[in-house]
PDB file of N, CA and C in Angstrom:
ATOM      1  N   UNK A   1     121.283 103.243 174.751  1.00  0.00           N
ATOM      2  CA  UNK A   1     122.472 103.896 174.259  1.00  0.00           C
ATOM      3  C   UNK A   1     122.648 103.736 172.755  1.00  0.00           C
ATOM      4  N   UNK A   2     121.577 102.848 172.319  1.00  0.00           N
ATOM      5  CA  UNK A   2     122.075 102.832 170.815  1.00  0.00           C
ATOM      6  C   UNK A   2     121.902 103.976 170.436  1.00  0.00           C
ATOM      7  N   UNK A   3     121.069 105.014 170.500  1.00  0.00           N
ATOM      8  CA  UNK A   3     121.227 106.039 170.160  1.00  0.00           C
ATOM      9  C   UNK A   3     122.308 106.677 169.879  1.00  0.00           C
ATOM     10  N   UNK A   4     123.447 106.514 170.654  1.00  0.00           N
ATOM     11  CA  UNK A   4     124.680 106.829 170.685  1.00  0.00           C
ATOM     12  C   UNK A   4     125.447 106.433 169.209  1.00  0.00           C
ATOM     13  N   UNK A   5     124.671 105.216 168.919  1.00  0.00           N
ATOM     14  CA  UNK A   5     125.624 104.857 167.911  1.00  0.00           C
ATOM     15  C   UNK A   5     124.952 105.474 166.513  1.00  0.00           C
ATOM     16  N   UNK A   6     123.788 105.461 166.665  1.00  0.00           N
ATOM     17  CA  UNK A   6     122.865 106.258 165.534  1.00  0.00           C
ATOM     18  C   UNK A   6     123.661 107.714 165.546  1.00  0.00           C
ATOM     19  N   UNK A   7     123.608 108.720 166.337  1.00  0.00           N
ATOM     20  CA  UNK A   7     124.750 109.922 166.444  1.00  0.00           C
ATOM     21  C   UNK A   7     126.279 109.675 165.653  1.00  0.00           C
ATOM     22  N   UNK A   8     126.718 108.890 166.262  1.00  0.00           N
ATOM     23  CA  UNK A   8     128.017 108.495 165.883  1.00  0.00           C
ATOM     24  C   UNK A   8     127.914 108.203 164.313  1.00  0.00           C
ATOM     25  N   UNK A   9     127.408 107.460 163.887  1.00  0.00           N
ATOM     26  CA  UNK A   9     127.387 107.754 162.013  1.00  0.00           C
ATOM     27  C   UNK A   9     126.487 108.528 161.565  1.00  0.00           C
ATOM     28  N   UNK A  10     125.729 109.393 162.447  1.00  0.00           N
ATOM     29  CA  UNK A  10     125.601 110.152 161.763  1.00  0.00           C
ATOM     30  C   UNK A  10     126.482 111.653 161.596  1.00  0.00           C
ATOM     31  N   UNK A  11     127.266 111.841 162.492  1.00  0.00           N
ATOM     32  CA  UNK A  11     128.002 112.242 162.734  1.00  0.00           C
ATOM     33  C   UNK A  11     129.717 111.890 161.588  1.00  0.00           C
ATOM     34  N   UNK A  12     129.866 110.130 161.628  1.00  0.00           N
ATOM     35  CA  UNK A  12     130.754 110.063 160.643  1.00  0.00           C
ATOM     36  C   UNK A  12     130.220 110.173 159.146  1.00  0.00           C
ATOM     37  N   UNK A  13     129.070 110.251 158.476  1.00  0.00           N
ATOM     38  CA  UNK A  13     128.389 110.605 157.370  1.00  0.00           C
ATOM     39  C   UNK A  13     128.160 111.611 157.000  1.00  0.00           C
ATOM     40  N   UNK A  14     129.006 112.955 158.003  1.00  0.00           N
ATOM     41  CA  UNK A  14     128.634 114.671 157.728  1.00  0.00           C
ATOM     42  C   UNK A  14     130.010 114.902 158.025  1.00  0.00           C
ATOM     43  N   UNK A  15     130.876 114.352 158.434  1.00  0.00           N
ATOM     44  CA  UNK A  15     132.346 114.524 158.788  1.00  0.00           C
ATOM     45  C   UNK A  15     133.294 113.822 157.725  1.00  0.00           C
ATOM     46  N   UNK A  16     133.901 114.687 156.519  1.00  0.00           N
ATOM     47  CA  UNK A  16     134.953 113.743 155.945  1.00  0.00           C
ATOM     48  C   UNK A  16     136.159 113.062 156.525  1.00  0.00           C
ATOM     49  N   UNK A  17     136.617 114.393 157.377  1.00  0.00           N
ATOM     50  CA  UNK A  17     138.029 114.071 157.718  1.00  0.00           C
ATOM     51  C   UNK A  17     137.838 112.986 159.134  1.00  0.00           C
ATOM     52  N   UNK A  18     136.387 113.064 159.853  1.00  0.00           N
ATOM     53  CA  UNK A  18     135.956 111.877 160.801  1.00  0.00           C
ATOM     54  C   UNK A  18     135.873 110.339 160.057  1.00  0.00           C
ATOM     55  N   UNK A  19     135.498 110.725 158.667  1.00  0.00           N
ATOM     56  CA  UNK A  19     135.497 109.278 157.827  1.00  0.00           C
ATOM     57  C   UNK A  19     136.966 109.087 157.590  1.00  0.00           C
ATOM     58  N   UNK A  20     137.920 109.555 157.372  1.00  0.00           N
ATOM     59  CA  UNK A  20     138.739 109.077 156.680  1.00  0.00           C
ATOM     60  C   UNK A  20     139.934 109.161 157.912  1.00  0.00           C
ATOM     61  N   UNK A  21     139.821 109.152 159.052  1.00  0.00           N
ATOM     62  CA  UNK A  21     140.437 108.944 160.396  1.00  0.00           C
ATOM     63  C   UNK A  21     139.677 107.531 160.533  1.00  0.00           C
ATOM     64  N   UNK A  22     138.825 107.241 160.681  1.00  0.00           N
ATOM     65  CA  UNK A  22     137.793 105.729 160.644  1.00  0.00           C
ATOM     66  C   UNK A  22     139.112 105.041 159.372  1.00  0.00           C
ATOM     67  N   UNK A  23     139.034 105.187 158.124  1.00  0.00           N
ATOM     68  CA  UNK A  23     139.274 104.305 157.270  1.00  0.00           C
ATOM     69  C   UNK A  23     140.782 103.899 157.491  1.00  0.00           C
ATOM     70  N   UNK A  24     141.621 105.140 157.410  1.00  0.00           N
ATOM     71  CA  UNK A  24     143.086 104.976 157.791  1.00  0.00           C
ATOM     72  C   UNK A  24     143.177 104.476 158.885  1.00  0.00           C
ATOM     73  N   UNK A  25     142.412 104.130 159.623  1.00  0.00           N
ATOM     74  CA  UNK A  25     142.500 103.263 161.024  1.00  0.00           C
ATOM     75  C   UNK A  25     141.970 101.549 160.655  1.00  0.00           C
ATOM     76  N   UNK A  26     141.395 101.744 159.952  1.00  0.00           N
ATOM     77  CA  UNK A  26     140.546 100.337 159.500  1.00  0.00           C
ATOM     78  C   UNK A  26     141.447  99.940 158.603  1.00  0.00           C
ATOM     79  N   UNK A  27     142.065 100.355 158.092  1.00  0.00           N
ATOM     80  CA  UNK A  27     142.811 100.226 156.540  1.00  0.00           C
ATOM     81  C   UNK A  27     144.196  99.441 157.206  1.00  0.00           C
ATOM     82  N   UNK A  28     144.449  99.592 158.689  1.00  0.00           N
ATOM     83  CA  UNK A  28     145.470  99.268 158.941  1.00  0.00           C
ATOM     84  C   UNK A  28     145.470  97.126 159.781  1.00  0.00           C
ATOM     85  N   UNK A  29     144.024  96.938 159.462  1.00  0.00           N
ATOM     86  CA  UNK A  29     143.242  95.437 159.732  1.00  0.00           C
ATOM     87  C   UNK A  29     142.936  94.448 158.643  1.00  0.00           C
ATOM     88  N   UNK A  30     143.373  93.662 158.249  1.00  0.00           N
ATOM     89  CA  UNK A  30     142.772  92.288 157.455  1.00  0.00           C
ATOM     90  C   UNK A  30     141.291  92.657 157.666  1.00  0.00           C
ATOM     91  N   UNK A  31     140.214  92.215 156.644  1.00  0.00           N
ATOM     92  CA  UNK A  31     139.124  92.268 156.724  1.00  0.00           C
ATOM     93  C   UNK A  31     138.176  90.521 157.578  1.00  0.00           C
ATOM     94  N   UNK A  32     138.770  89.672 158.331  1.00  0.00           N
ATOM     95  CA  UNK A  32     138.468  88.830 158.392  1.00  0.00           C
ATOM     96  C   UNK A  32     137.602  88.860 159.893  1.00  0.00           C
ATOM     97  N   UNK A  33     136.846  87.854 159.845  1.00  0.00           N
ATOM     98  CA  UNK A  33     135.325  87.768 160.799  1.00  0.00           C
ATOM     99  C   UNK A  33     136.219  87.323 162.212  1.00  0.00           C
ATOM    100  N   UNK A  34     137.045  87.154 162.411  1.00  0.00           N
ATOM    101  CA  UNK A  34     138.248  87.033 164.028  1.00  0.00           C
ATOM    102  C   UNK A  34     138.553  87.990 164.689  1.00  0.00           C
ATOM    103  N   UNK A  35     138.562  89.112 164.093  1.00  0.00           N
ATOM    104  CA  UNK A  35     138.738  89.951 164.394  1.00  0.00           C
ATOM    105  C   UNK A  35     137.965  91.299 164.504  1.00  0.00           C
ATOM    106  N   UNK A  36     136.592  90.917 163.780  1.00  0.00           N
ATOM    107  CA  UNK A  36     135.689  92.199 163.633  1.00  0.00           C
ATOM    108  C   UNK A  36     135.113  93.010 164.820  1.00  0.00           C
ATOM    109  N   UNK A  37     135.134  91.985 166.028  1.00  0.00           N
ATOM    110  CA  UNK A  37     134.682  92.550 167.334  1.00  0.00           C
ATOM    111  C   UNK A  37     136.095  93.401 167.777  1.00  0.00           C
ATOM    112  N   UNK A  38     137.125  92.942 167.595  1.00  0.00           N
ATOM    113  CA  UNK A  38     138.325  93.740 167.837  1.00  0.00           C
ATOM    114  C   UNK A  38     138.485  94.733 167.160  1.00  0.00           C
ATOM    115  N   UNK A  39     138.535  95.109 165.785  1.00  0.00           N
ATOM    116  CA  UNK A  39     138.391  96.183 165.119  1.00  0.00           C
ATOM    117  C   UNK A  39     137.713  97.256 165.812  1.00  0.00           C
ATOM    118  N   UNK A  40     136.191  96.357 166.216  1.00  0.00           N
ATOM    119  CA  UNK A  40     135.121  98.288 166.489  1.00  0.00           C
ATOM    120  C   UNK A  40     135.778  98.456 167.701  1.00  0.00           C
ATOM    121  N   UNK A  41     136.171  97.551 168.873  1.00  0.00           N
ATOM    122  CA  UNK A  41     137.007  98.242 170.075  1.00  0.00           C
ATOM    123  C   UNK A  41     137.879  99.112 170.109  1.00  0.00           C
ATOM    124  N   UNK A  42     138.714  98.764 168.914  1.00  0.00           N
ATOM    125  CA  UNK A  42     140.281  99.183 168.711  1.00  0.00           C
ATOM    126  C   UNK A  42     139.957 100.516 167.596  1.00  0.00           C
ATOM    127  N   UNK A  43     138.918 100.733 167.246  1.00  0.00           N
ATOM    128  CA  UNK A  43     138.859 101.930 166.397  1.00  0.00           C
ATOM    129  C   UNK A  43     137.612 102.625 166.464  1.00  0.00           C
ATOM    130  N   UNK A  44     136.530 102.017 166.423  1.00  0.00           N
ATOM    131  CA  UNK A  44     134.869 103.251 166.758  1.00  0.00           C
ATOM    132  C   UNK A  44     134.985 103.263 168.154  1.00  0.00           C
ATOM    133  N   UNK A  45     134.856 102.182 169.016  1.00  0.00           N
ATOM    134  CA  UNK A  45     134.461 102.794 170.474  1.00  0.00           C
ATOM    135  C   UNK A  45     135.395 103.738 170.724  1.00  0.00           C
ATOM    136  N   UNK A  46     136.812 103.494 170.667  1.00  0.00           N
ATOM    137  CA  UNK A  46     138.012 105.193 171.401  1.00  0.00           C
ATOM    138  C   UNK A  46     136.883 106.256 170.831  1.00  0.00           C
ATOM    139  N   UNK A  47     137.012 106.441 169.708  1.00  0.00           N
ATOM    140  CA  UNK A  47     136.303 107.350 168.806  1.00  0.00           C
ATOM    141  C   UNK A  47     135.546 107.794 169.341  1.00  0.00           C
ATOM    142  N   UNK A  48     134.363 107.057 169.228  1.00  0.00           N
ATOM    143  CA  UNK A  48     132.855 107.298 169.901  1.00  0.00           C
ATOM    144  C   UNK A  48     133.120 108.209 171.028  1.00  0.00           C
ATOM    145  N   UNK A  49     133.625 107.576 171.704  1.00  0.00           N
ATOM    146  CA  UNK A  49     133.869 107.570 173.148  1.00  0.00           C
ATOM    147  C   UNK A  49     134.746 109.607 173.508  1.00  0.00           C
ATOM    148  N   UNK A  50     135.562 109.712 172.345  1.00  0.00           N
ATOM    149  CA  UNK A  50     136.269 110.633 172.464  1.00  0.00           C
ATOM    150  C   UNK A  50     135.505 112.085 171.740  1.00  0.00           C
ATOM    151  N   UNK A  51     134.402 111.389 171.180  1.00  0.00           N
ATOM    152  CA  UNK A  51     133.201 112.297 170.726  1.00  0.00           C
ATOM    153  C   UNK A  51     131.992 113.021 171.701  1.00  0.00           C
ATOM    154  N   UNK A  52     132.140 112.066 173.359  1.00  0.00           N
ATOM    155  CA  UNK A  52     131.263 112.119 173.824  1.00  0.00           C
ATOM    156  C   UNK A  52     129.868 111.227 173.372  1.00  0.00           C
ATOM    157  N   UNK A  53     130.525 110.473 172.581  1.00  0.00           N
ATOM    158  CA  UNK A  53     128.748 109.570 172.181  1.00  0.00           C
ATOM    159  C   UNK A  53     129.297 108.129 172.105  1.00  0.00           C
ATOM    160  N   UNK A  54     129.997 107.870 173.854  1.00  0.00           N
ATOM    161  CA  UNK A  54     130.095 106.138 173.972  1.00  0.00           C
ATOM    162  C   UNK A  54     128.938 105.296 173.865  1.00  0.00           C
ATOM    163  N   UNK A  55     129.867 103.882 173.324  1.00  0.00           N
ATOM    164  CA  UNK A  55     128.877 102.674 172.895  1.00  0.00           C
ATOM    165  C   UNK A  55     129.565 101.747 173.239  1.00  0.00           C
ATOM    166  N   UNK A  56     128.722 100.498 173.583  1.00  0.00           N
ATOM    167  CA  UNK A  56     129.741  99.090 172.760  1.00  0.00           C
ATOM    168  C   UNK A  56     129.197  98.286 172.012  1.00  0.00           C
ATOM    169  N   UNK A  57     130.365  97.148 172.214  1.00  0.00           N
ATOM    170  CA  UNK A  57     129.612  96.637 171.049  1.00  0.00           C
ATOM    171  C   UNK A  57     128.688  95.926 171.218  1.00  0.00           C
ATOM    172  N   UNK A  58     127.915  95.372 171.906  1.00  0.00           N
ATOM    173  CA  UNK A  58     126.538  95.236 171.898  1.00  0.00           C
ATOM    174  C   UNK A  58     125.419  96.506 171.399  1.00  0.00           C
ATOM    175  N   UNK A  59     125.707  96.975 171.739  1.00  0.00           N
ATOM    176  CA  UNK A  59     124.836  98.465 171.354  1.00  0.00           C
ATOM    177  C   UNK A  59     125.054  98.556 169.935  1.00  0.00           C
ATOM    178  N   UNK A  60     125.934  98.156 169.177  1.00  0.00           N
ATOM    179  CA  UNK A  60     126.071  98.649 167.838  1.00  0.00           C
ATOM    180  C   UNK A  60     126.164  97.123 167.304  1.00  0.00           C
ATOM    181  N   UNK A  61     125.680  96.214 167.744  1.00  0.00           N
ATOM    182  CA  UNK A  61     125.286  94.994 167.358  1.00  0.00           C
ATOM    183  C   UNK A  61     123.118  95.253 167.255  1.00  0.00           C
ATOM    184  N   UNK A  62     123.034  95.599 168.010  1.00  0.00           N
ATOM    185  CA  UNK A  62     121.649  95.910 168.509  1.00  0.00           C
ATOM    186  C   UNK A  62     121.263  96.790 167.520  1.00  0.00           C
ATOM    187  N   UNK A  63     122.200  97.900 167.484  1.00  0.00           N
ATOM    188  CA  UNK A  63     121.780  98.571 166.039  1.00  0.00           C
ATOM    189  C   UNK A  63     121.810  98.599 164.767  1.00  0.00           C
ATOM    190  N   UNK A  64     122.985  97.652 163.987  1.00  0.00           N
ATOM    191  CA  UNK A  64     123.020  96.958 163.093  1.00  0.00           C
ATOM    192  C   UNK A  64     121.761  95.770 162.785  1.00  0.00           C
ATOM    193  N   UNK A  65     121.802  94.987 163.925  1.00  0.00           N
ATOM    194  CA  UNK A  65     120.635  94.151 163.513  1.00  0.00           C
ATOM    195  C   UNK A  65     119.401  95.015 163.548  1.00  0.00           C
ATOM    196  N   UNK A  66     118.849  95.991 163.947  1.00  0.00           N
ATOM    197  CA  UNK A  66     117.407  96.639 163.524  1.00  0.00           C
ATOM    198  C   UNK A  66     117.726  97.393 162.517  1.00  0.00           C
ATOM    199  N   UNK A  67     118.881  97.977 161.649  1.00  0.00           N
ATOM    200  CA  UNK A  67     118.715  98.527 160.478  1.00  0.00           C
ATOM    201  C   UNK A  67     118.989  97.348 159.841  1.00  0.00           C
ATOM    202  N   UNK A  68     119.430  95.934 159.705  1.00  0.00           N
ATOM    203  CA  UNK A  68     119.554  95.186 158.869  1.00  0.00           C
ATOM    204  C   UNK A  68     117.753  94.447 158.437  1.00  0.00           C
ATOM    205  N   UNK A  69     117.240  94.005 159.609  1.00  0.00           N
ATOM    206  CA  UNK A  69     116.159  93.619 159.437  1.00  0.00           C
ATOM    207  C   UNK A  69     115.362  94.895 159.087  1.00  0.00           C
ATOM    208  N   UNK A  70     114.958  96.498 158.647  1.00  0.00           N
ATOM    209  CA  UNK A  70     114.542  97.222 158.265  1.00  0.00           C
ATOM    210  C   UNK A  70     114.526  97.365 156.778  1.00  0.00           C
ATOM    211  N   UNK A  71     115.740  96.867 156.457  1.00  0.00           N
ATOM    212  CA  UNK A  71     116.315  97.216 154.904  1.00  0.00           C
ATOM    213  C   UNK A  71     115.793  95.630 154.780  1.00  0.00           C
ATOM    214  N   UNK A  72     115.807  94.647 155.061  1.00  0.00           N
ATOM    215  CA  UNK A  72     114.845  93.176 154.355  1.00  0.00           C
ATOM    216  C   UNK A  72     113.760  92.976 154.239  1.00  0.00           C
ATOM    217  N   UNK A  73     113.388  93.588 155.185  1.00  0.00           N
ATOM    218  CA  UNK A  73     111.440  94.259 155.031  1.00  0.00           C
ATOM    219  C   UNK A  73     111.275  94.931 154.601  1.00  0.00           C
ATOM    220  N   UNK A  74     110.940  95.313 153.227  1.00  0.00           N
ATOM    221  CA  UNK A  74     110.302  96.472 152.801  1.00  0.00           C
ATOM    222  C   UNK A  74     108.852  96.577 153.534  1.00  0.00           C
ATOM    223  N   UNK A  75     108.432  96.267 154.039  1.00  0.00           N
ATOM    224  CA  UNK A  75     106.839  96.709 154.595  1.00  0.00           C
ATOM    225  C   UNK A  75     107.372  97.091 156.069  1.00  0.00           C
ATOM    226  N   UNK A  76     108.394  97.541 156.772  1.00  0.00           N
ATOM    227  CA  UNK A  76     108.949  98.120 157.826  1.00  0.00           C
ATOM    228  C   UNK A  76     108.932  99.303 157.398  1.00  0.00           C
ATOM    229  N   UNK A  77     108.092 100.026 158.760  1.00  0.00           N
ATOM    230  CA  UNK A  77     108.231 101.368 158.409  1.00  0.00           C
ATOM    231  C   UNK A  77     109.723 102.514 158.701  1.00  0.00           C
ATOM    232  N   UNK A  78     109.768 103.438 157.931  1.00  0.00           N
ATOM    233  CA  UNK A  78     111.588 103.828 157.487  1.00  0.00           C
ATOM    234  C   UNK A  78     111.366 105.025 158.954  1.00  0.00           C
ATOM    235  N   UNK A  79     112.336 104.822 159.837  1.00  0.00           N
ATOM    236  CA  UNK A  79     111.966 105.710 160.463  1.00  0.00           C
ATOM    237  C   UNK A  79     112.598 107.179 160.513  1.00  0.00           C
ATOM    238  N   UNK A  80     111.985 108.668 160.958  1.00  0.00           N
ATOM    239  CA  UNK A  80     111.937 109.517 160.599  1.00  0.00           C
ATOM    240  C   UNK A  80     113.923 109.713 160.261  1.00  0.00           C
ATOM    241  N   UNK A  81     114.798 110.414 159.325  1.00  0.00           N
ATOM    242  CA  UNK A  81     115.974 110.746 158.801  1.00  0.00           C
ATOM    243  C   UNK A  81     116.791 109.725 158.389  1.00  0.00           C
ATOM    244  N   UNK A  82     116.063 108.264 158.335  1.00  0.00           N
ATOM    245  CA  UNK A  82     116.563 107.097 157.456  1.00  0.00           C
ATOM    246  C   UNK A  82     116.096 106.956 156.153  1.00  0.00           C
ATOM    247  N   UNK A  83     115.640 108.285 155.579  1.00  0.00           N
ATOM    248  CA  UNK A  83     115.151 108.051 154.470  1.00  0.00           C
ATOM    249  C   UNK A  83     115.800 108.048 153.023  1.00  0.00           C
ATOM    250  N   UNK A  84     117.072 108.665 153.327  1.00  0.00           N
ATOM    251  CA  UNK A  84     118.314 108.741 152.509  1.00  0.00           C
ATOM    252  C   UNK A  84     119.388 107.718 152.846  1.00  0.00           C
ATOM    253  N   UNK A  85     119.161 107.031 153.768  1.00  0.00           N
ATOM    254  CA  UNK A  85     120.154 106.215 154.173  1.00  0.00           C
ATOM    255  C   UNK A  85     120.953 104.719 153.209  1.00  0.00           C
ATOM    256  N   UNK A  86     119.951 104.463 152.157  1.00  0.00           N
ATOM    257  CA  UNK A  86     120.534 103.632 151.109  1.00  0.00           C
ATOM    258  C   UNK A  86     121.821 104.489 150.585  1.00  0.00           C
ATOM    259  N   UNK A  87     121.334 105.417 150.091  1.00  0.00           N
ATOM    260  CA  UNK A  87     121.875 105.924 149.314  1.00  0.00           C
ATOM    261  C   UNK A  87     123.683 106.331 149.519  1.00  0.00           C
ATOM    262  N   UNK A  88     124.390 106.528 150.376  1.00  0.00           N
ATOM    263  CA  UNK A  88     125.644 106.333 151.069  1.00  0.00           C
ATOM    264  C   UNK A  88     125.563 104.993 152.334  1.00  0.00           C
ATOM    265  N   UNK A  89     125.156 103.973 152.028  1.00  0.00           N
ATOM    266  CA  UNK A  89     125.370 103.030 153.102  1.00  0.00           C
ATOM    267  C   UNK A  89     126.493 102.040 152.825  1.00  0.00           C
ATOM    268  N   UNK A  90     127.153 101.946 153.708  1.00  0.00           N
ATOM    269  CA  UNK A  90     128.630 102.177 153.624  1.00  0.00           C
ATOM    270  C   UNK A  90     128.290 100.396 154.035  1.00  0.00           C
ATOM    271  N   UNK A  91     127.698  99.939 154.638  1.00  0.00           N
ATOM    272  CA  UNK A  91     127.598  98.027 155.389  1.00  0.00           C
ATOM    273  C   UNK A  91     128.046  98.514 156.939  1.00  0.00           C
ATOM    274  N   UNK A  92     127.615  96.974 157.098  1.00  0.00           N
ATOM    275  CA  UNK A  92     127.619  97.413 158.306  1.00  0.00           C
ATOM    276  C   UNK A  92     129.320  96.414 159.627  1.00  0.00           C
ATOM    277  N   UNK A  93     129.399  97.181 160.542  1.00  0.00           N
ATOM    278  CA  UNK A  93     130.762  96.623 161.173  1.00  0.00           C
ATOM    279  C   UNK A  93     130.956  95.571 161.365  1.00  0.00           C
ATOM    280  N   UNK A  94     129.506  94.962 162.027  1.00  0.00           N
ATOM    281  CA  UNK A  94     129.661  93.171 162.693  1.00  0.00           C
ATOM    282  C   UNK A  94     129.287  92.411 161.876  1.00  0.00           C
ATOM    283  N   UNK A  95     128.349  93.054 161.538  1.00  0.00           N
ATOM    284  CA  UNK A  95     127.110  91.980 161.204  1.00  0.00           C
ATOM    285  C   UNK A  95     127.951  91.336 159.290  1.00  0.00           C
ATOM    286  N   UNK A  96     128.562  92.308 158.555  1.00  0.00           N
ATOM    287  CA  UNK A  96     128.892  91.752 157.394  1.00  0.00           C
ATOM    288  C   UNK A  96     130.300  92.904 156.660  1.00  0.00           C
ATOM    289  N   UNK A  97     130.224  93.988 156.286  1.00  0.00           N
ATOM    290  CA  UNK A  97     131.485  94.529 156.012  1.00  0.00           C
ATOM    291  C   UNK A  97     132.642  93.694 155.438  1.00  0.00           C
ATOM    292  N   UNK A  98     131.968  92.802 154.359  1.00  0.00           N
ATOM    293  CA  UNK A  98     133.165  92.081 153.264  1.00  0.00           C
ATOM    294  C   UNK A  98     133.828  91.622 154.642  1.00  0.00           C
ATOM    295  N   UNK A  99     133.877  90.783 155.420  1.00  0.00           N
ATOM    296  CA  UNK A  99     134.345  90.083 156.683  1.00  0.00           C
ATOM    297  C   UNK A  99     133.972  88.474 156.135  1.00  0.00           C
ATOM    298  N   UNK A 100     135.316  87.452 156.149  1.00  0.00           N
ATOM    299  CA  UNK A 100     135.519  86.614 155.382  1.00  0.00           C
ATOM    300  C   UNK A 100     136.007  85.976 156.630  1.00  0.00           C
ATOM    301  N   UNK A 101     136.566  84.009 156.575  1.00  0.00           N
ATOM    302  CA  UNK A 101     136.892  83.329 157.144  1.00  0.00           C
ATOM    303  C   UNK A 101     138.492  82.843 156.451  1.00  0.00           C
ATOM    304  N   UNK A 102     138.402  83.878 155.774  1.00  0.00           N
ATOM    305  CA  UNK A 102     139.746  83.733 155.659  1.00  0.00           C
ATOM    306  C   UNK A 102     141.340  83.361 156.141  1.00  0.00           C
ATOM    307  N   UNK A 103     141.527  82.514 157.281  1.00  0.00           N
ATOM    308  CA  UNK A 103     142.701  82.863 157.952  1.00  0.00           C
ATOM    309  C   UNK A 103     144.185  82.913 156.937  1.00  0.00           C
ATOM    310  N   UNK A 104     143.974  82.622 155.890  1.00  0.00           N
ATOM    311  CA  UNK A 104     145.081  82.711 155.445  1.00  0.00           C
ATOM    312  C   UNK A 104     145.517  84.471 155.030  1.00  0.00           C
ATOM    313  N   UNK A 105     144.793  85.250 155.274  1.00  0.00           N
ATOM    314  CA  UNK A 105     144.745  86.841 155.236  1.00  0.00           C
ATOM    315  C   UNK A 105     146.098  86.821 156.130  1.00  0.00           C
ATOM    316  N   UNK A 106     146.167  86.341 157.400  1.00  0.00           N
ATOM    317  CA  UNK A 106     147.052  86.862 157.881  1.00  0.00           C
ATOM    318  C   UNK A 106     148.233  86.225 157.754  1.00  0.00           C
ATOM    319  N   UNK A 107     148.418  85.491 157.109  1.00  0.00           N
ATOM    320  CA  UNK A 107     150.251  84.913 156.518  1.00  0.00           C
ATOM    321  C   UNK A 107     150.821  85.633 155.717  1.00  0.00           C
ATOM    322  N   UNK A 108     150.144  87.420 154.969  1.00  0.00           N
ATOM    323  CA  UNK A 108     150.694  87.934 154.248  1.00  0.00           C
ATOM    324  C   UNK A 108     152.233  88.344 154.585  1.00  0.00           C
TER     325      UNK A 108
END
């Protein structure tokens, strides 16, 4: 099913107003690592899901870690329509996305 999630941004990377329904939804979360598995529940999977291209988060853990270890290897081969993919890469949900141990984020 990761595939699903490969669709799904690629899908939010050709869709503005799909990106910026993502952000105004994200925008409304502290950026801290307690909550990052709650975030993609509470905002990509509905999504996904309401796209017809469900995931969870394992699946988009699974796929984060093989584009993360792709982009640290340069001697990994780029596979076929990841070839532009530096170039707007936005980070990724679990794995890092400025996600801090911050708890004092939420005493604002």
């Amino acid at each position: 099913m990761t595939e699903n999630v490969s669709r799904f941004f690629e899908r939010c990377d050709a869709d503005p107003a799909l990106r910026a329904r993502i952000d105004e939804a994200v925008a409304c979360y502290p950026g801290s690592l307690e909550i990052r598995e709650s975030l993609v529940e509470a905002v990509l999977l509905p999504i996904a899901a309401e796209l017809g291209l469900p995931f969870t988060v394992d699946e988009l853990r699974a796929y984060e870690t093989r584009k993360k270890l792709s982009r640290v290897k340069p001697d990994t081969p780029i596979e076929e329509g990841d070839e532009d993919e530096d170039a707007d890469f936005a980070g990724y949900w679990l794995l890092d996305r400025g996600w801090e141990n911050d708890v004092s984020i939420f005493n604002k």
